[in-house]
N, C-alpha and C. Protein backbone atom coordinates (compact mmCIF):
# COMPACT_ATOMS: atom_id res chain seq x y z
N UNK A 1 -6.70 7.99 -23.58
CA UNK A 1 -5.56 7.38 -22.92
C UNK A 1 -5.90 7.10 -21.45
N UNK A 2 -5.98 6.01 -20.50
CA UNK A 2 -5.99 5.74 -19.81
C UNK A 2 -4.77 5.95 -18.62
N UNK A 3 -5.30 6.31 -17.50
CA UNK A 3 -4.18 6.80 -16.10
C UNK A 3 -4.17 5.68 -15.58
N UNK A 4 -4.53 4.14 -16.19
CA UNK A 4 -4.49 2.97 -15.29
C UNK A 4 -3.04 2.54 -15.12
N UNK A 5 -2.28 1.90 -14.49
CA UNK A 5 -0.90 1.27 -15.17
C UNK A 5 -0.82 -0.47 -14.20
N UNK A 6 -0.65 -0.82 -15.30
CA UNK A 6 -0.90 -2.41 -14.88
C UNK A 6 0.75 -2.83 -13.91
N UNK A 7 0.16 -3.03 -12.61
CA UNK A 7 1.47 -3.44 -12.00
C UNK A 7 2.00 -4.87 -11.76
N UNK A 8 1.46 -5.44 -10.96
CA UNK A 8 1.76 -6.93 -11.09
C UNK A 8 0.14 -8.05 -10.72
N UNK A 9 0.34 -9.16 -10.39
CA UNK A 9 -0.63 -10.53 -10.72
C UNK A 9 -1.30 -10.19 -9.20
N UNK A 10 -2.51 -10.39 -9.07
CA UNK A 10 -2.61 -10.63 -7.39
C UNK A 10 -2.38 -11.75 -6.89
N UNK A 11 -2.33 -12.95 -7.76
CA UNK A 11 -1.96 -14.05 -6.59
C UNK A 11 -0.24 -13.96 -6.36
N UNK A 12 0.52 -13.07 -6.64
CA UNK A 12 1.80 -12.48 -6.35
C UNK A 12 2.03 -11.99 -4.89
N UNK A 13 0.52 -11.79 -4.83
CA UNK A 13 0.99 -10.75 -3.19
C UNK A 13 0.06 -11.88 -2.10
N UNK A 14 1.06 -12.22 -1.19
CA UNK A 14 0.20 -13.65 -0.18
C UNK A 14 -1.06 -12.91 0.60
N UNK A 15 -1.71 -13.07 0.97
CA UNK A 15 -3.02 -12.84 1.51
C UNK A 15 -2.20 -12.29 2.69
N UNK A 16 -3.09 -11.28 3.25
CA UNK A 16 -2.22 -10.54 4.48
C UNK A 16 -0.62 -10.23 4.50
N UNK A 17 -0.72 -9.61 3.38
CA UNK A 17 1.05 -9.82 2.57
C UNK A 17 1.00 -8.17 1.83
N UNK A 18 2.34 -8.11 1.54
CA UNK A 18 2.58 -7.07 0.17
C UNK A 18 3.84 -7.34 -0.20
N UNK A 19 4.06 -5.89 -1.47
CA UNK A 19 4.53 -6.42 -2.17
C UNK A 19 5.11 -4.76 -2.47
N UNK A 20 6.58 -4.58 -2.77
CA UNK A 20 6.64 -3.36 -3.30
C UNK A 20 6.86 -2.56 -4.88
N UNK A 21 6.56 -2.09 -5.04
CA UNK A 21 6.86 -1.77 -6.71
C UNK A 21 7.53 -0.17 -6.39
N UNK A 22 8.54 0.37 -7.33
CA UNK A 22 8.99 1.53 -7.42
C UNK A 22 8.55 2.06 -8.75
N UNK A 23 7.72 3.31 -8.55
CA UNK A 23 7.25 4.18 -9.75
C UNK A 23 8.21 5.46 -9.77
N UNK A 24 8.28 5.67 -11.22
CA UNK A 24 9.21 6.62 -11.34
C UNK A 24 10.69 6.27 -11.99
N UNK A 25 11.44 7.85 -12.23
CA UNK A 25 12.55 7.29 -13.38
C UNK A 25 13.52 7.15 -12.01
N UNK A 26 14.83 5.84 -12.14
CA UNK A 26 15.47 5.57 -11.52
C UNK A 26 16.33 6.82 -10.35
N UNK A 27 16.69 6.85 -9.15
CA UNK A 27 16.94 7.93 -8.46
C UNK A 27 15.70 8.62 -8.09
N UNK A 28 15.06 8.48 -8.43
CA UNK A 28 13.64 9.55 -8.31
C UNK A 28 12.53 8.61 -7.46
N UNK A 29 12.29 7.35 -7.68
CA UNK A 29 11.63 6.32 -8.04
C UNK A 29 10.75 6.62 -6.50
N UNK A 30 9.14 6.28 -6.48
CA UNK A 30 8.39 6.63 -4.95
C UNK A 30 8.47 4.99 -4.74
N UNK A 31 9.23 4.41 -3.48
CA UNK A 31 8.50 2.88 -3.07
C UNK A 31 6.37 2.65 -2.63
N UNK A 32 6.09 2.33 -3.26
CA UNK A 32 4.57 2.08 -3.27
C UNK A 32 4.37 0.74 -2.70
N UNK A 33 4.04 0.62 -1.75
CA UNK A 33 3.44 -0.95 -1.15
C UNK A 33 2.37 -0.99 -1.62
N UNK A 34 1.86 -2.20 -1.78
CA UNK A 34 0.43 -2.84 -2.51
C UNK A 34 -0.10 -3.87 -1.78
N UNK A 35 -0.94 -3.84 -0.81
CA UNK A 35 -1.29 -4.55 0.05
C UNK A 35 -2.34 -5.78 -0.47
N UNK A 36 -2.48 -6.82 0.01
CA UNK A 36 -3.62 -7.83 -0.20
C UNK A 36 -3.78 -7.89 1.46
N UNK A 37 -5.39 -8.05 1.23
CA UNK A 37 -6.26 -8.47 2.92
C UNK A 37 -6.63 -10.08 2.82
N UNK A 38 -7.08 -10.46 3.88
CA UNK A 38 -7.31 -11.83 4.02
C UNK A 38 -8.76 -11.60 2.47
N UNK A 39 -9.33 -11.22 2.47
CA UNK A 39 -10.32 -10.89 1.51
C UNK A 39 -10.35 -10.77 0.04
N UNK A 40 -9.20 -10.66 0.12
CA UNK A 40 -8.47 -10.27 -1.44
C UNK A 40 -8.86 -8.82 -1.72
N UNK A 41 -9.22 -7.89 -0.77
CA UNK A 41 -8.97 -6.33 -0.99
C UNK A 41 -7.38 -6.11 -1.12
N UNK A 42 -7.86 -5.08 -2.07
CA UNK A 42 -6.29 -4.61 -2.50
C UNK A 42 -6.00 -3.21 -2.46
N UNK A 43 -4.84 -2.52 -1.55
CA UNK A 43 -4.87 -1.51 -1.41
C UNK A 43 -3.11 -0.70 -1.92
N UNK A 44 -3.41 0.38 -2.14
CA UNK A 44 -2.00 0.78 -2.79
C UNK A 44 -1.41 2.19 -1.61
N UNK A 45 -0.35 1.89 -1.18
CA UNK A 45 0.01 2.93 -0.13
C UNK A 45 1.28 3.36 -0.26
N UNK A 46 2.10 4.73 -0.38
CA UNK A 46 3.61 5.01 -0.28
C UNK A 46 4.12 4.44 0.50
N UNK A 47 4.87 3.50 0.53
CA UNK A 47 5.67 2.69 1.86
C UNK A 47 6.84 3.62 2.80
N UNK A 48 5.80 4.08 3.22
CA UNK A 48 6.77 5.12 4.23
C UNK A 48 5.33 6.18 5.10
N UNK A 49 5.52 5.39 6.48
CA UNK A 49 5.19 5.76 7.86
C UNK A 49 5.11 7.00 8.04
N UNK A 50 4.09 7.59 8.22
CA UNK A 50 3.53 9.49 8.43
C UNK A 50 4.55 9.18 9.84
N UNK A 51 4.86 8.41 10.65
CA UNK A 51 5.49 8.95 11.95
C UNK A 51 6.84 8.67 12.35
N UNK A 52 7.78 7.78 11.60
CA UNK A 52 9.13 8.14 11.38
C UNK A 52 9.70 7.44 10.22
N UNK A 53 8.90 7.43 9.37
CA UNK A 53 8.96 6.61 7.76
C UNK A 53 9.89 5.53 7.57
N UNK A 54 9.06 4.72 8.68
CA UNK A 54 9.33 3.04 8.39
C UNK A 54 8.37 2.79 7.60
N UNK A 55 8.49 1.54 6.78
CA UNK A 55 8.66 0.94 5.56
C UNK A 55 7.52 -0.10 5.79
N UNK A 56 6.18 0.59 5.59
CA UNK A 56 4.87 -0.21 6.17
C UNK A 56 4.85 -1.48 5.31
N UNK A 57 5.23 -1.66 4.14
CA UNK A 57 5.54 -2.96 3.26
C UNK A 57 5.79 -3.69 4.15
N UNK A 58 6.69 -3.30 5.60
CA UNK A 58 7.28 -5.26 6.34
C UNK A 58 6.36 -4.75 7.62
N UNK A 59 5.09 -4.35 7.67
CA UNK A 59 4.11 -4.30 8.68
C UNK A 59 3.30 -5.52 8.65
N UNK A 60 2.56 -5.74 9.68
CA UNK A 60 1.31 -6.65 9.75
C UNK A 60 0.11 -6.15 9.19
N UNK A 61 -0.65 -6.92 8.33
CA UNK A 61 -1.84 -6.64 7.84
C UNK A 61 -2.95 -7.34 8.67
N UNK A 62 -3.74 -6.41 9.09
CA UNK A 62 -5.05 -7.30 9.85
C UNK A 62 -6.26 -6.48 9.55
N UNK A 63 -7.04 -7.08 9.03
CA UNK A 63 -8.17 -6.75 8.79
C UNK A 63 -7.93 -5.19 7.27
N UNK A 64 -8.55 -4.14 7.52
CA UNK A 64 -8.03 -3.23 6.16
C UNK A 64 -7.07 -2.40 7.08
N UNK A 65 -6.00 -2.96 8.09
CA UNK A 65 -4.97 -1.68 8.51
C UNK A 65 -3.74 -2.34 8.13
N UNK A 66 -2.67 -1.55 8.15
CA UNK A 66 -1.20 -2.38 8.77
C UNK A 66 -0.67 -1.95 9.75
N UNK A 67 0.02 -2.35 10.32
CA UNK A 67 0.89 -1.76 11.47
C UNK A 67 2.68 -1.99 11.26
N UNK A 68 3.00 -0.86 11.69
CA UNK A 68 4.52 -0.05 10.87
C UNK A 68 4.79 -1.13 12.04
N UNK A 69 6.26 -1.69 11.33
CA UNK A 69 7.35 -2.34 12.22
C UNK A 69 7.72 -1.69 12.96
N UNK A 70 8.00 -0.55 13.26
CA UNK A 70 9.06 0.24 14.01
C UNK A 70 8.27 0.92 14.95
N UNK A 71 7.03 1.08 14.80
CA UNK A 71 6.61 1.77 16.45
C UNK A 71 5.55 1.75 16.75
N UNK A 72 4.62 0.39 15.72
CA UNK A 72 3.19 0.12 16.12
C UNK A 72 2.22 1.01 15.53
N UNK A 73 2.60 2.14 14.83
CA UNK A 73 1.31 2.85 14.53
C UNK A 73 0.65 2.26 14.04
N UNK A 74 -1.21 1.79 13.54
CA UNK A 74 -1.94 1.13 12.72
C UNK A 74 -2.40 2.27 11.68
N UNK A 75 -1.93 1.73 10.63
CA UNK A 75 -2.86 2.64 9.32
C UNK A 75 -3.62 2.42 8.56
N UNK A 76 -4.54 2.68 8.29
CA UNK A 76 -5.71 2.57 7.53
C UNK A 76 -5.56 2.34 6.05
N UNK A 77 -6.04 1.45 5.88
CA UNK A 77 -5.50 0.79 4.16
C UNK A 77 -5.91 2.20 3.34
N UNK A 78 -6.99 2.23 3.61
CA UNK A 78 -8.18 2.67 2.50
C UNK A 78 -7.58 3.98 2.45
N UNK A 79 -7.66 5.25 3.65
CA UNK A 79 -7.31 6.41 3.91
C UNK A 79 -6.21 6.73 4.03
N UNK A 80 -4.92 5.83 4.52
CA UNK A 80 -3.67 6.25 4.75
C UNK A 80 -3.80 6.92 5.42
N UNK A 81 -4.71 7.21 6.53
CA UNK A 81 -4.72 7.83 8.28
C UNK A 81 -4.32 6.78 9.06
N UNK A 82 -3.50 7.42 10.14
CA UNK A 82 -3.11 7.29 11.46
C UNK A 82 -4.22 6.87 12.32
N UNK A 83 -4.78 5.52 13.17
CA UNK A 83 -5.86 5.48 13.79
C UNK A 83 -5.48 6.08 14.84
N UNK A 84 -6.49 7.02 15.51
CA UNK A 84 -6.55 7.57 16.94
C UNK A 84 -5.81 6.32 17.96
N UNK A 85 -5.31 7.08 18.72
CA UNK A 85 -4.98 8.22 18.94
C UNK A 85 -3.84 8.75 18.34
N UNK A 86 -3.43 8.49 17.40
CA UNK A 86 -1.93 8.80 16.61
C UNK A 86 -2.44 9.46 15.53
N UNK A 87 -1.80 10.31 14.59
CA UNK A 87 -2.06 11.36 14.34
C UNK A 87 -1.08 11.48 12.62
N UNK A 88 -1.04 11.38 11.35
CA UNK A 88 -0.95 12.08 10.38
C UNK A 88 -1.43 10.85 9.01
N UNK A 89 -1.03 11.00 7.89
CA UNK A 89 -1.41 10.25 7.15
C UNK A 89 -0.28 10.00 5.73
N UNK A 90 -0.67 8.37 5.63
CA UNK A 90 0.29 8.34 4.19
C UNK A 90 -0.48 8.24 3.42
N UNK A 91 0.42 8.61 1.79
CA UNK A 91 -0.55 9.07 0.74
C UNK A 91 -0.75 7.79 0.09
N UNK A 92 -1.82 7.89 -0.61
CA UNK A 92 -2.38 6.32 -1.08
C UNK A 92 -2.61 6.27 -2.65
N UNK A 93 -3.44 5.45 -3.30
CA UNK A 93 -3.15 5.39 -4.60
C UNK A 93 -4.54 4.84 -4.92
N UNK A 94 -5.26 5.30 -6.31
CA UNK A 94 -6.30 3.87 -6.55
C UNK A 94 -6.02 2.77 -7.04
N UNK A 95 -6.56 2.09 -6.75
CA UNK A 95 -6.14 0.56 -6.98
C UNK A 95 -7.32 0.05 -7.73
N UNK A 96 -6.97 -1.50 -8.64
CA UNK A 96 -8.30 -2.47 -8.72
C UNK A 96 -7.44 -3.23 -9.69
N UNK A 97 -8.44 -4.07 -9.44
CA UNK A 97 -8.04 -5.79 -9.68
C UNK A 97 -9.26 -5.88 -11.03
N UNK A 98 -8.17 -6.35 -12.01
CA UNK A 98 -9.73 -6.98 -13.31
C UNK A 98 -8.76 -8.04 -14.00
N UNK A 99 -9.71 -9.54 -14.08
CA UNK A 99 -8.68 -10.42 -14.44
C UNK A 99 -7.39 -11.03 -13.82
N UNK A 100 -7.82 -10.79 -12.29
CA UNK A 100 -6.48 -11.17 -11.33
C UNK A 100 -5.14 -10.47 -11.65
N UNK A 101 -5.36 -9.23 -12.38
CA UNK A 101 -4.51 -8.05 -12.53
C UNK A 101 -4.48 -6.78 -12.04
N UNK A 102 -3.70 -6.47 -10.87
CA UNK A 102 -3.71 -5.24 -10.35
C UNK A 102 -3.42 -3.96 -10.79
N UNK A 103 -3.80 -3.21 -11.09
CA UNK A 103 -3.91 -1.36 -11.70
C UNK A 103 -3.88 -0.45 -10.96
N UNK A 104 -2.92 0.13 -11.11
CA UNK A 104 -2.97 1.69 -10.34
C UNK A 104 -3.12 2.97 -10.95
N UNK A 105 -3.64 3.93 -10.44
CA UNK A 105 -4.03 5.26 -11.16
C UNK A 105 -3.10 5.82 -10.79
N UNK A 106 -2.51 6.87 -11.13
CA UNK A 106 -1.71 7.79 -10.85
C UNK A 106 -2.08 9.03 -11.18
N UNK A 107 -3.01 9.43 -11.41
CA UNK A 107 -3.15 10.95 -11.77
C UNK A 107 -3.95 11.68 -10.55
């Protein structure tokens, strides 16, 4: 049995864009942002800011970071760290693309 779970299309999410999906049973549900880079890297992140859990989904994507609307922190696609000098981390997910179909692991 496979821990993959097929979420949505990548040409769904605009280049330097995301997109949110909710995993989980309703009330419970984690918001997961799913990022695309100018590159077509694709990264999977809890949409919610290690530093006052704004909603990195409506951040700027540049290069593999985003930056939270609400107070500039930049976070690291890949790691879900805080770049220096700022300080904690959001939790992230594996991701991959086969067939212009995005997959996430969850285990």
């Amino acid at each position: 049995m496979s821990d993959w779970i097929e979420i949505l299309k990548l040409d769904h999410i605009p280049r330097q864009g995301a997109r949110v999906v909710e995993l989980g049973p309703a009330g419970e549900a984690t918001r997961v942002a799913i990022f695309r880079t100018a590159t077509d890297q694709v990264y999977a992140v809890k949409d919610h800011c290690p530093h006052r859990g704004g909603p990195l989904s409506q951040g700027i994507v540049h290069g593999g970071q985003v930056t939270c609307p609400m107070h500039n922190w930049k976070i690291d696609l890949a790691s879900g760290a805080a770049v220096l000098p700022d300080k904690g981390c959001a939790r992230t997910y594996d991701s991959k693309v086969e067939d212009g179909q995005i997959f996430l692991r969850l285990a």
